[in-house]
N, C-alpha and C. Protein backbone atom coordinates (compact mmCIF):
# COMPACT_ATOMS: atom_id res chain seq x y z
N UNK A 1 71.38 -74.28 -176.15
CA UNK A 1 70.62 -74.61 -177.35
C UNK A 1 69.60 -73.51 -177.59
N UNK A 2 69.38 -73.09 -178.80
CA UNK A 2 68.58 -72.16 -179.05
C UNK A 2 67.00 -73.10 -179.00
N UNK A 3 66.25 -71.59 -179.20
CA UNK A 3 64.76 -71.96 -178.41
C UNK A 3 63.85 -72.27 -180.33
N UNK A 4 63.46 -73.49 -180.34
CA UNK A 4 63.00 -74.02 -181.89
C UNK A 4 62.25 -72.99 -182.52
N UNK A 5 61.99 -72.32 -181.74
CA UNK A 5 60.80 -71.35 -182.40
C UNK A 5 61.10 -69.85 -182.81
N UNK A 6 62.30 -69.70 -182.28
CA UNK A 6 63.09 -68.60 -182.97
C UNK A 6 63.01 -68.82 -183.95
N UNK A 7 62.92 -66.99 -184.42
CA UNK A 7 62.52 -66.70 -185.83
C UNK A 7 63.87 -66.19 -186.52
N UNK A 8 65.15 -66.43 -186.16
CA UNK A 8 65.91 -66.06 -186.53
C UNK A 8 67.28 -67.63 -187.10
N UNK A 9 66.06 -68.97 -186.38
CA UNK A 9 66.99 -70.03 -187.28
C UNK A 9 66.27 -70.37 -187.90
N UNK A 10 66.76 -70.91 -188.95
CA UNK A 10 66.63 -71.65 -190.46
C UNK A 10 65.70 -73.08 -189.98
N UNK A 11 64.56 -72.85 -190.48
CA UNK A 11 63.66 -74.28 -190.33
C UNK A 11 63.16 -74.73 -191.43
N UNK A 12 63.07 -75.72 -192.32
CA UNK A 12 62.28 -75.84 -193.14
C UNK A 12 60.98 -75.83 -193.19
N UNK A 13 60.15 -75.35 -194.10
CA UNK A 13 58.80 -74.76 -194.08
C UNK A 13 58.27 -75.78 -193.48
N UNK A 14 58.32 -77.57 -193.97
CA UNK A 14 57.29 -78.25 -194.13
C UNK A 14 57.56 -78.57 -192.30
N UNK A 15 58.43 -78.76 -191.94
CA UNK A 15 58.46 -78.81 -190.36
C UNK A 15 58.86 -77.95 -189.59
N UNK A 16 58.13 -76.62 -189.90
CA UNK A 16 58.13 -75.83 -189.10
C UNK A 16 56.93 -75.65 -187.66
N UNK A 17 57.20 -75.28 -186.70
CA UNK A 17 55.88 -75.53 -185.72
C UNK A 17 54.82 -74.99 -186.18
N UNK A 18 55.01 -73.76 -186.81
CA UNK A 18 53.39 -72.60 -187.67
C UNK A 18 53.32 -73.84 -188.20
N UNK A 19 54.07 -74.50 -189.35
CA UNK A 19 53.23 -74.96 -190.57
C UNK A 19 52.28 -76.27 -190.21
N UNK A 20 53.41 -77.12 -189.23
CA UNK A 20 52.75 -78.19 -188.50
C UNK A 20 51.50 -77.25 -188.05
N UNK A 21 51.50 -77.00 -187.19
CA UNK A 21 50.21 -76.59 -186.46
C UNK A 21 48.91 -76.41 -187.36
N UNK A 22 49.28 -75.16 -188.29
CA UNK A 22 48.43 -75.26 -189.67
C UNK A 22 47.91 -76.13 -190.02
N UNK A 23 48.91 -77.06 -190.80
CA UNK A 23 48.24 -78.43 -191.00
C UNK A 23 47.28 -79.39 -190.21
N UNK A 24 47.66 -79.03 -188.79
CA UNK A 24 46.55 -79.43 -188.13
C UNK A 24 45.50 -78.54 -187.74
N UNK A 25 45.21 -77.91 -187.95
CA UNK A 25 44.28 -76.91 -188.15
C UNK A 25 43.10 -77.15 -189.49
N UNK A 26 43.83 -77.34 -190.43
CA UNK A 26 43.27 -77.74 -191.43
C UNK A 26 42.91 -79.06 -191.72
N UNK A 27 43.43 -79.78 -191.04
CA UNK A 27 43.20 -81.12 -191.21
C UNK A 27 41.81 -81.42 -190.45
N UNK A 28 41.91 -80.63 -189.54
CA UNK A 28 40.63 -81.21 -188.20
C UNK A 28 39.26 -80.11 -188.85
N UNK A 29 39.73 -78.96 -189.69
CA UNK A 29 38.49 -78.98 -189.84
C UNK A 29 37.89 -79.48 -191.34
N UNK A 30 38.76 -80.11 -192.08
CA UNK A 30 38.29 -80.89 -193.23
C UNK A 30 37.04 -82.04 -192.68
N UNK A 31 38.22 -82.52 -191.44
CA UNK A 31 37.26 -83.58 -190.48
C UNK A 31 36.17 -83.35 -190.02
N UNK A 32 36.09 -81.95 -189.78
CA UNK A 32 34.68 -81.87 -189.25
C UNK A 32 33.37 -81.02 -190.15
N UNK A 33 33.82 -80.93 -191.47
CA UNK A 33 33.24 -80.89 -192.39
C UNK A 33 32.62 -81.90 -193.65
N UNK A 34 33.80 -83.55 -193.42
CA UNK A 34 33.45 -84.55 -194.18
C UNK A 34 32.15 -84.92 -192.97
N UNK A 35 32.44 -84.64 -191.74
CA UNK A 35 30.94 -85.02 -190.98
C UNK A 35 29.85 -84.00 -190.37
N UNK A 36 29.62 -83.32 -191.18
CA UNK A 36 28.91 -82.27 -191.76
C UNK A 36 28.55 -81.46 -190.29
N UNK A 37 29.09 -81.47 -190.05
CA UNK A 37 28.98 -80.07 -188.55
C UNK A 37 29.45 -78.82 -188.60
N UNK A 38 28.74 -77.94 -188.23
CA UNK A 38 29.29 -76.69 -188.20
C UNK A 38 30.13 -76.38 -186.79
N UNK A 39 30.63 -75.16 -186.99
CA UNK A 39 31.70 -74.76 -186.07
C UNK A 39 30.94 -74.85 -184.40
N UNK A 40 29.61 -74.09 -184.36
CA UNK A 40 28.71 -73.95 -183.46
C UNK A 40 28.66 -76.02 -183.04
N UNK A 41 27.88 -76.77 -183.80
CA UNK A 41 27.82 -78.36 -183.32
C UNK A 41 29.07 -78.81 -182.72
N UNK A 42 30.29 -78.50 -183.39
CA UNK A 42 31.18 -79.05 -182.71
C UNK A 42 32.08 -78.66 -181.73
N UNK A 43 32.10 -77.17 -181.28
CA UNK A 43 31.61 -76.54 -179.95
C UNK A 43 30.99 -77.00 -179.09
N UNK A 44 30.31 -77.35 -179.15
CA UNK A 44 28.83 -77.70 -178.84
C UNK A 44 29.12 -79.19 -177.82
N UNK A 45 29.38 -80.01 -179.33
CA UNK A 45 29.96 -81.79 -178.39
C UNK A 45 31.17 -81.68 -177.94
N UNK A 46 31.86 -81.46 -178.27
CA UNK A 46 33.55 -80.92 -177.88
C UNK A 46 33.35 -80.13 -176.53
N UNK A 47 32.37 -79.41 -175.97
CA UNK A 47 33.13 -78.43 -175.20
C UNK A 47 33.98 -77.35 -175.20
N UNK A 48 34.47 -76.99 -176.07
CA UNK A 48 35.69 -76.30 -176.61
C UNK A 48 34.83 -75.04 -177.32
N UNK A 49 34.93 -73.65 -176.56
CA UNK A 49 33.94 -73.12 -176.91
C UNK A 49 34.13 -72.18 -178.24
N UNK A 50 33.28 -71.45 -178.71
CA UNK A 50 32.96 -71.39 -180.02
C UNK A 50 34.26 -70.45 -180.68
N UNK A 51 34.34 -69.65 -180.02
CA UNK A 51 35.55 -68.41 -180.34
C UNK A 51 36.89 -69.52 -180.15
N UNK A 52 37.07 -70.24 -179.64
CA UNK A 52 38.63 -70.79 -179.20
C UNK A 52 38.68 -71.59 -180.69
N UNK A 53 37.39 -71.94 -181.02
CA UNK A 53 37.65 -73.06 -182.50
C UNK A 53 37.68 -72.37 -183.73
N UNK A 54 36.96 -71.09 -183.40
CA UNK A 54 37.33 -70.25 -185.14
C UNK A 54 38.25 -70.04 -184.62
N UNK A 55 39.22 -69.67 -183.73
CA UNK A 55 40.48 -68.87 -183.53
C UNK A 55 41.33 -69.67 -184.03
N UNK A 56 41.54 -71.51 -183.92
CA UNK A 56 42.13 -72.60 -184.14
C UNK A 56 42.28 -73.00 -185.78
N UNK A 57 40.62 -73.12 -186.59
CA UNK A 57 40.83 -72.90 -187.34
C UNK A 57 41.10 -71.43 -188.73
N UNK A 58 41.49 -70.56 -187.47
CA UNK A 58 41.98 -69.77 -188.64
C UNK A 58 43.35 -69.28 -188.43
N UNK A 59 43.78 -68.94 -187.32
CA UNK A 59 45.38 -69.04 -187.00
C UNK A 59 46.24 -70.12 -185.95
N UNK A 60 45.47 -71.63 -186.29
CA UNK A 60 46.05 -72.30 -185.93
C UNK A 60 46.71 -72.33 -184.29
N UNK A 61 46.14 -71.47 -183.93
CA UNK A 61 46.09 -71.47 -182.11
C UNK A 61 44.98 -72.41 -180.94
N UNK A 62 45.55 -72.89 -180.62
CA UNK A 62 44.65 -73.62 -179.71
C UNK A 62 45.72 -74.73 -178.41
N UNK A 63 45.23 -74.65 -177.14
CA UNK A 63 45.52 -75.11 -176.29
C UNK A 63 45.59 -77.03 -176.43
N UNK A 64 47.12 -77.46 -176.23
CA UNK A 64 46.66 -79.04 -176.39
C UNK A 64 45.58 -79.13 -175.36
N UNK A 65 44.95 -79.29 -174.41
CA UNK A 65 43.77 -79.84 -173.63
C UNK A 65 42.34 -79.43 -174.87
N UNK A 66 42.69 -78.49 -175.05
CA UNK A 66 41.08 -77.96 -176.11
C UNK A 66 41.41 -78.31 -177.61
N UNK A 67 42.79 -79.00 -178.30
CA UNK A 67 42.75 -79.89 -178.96
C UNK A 67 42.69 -80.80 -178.96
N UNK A 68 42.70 -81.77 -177.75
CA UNK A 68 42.35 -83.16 -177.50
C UNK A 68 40.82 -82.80 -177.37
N UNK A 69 40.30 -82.28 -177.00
CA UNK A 69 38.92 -82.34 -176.78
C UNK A 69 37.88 -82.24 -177.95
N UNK A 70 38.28 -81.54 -179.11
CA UNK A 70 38.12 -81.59 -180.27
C UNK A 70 38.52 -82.88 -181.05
N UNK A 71 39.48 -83.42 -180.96
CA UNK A 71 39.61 -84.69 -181.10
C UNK A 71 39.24 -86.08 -181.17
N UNK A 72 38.72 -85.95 -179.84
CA UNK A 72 37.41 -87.01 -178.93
C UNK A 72 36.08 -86.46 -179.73
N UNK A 73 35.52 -85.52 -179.73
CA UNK A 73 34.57 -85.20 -180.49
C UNK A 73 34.56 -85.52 -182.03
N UNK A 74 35.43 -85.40 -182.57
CA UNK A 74 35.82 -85.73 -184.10
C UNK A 74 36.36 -87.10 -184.02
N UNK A 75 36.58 -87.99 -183.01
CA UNK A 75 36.44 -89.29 -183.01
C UNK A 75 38.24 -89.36 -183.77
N UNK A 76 39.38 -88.77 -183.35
CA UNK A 76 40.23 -88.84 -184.13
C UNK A 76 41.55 -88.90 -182.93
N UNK A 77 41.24 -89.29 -181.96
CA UNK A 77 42.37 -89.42 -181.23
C UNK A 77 43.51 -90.66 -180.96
N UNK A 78 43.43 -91.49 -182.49
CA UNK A 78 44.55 -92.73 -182.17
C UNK A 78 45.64 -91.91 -182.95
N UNK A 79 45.77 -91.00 -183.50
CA UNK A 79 46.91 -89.93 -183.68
C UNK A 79 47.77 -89.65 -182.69
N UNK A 80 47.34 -88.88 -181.52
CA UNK A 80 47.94 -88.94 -180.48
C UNK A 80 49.07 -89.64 -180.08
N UNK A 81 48.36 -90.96 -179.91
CA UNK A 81 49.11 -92.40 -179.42
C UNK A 81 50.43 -92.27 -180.23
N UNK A 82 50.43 -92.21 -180.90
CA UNK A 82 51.45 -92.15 -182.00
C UNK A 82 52.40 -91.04 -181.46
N UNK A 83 52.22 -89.87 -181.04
CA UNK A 83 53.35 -88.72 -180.49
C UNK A 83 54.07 -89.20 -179.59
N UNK A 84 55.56 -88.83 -180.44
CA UNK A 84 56.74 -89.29 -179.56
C UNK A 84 56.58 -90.75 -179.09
N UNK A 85 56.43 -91.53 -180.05
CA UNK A 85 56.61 -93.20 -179.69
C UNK A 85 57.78 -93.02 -180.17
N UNK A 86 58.57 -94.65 -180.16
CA UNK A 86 59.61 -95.08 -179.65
C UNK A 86 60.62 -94.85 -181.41
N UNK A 87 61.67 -94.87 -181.87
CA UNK A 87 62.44 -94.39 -182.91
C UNK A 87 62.12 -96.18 -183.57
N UNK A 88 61.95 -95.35 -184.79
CA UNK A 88 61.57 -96.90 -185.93
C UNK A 88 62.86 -97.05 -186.47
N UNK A 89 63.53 -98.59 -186.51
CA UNK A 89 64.97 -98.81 -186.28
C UNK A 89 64.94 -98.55 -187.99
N UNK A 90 66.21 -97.99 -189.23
CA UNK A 90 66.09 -98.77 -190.30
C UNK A 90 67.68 -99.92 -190.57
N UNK A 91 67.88 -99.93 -189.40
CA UNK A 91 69.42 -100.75 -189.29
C UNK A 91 68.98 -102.11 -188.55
N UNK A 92 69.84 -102.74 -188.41
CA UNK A 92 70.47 -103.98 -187.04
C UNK A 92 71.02 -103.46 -186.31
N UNK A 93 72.36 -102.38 -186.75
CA UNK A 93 73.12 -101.36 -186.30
C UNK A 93 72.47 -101.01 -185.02
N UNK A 94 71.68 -100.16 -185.65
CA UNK A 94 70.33 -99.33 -184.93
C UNK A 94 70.20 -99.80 -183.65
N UNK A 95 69.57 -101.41 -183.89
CA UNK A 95 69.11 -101.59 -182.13
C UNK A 95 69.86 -102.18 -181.59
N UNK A 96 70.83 -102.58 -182.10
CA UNK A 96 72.47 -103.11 -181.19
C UNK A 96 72.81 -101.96 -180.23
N UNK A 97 73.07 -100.69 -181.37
CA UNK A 97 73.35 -99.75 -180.26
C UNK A 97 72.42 -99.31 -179.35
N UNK A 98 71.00 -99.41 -179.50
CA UNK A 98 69.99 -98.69 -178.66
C UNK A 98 70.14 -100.06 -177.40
N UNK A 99 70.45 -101.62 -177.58
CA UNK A 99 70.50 -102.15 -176.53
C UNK A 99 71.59 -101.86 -175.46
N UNK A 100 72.32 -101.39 -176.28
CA UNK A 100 73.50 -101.58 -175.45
C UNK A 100 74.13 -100.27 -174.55
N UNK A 101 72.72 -98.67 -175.06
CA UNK A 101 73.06 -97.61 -174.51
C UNK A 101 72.30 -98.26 -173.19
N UNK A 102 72.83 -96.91 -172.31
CA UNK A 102 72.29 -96.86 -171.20
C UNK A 102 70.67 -95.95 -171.27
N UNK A 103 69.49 -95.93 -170.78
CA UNK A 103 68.70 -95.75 -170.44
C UNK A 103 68.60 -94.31 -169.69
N UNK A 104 68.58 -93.37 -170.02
CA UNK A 104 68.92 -91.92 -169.07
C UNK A 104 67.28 -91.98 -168.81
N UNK A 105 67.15 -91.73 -166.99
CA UNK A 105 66.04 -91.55 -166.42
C UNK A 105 65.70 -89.55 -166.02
N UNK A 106 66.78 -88.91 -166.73
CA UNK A 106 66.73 -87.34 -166.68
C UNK A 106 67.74 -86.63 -167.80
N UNK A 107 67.42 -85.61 -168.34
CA UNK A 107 68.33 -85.01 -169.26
C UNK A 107 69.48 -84.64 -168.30
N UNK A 108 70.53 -83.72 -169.70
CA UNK A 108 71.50 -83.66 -168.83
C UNK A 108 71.84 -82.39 -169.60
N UNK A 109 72.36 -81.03 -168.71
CA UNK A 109 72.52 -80.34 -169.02
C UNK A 109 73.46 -79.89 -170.18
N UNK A 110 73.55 -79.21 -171.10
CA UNK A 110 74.96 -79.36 -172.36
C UNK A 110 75.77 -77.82 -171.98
């Protein structure tokens, strides 16, 4: 299987990892501008030091541990919870078959 982030397959923009990321980039610092902090304050409560958060919000780089931590500070971490939960059925179909697969406790090589 090719590696998702190759720049040589076809992704659509809106779910691409840059654009995702972006979007969260931009999203967190809308957040921390509707609660009027500057980059330095929320450094500051976050932990997450000052250069790693302009770097985040401007090319969307940042370490998940120093985006959760920004998170907790911006009071915005029931997002999280939500990553990679369980597939939302829109069948009967759906969870007939999900009861009746087997449960893989490891991938399996292709």
């Amino acid at each position: 299987m090719a590696n998702i982030l190759s720049v040589n397959d076809f992704v659509p923009d809106d779910f691409s990892p840059v654009s995702i990321a972006r979007g969260i980039a931009l999203r967190m610092k809308e957040r921390r501008l509707e609660q009027n902090q500057t980059q330095q304050g929320l450094a500051n409560k976050s932990g997450v030091s000052l250069g790693t958060l302009k770097r985040f919000e401007s090319s969307s780089e940042i370490s998940l541990r120093n985006l959760l931590m920004l998170a907790v500070a911006l009071d915005a971490t029931e997002e999280f919870g939500l990553l990679f939960s369980h597939q939302q059925f829109t069948s009967i179909d759906q969870v007939l078959a999900m009861k009746s697969a087997k449960k893989r406790k490891r991938g399996r090589n292709v």
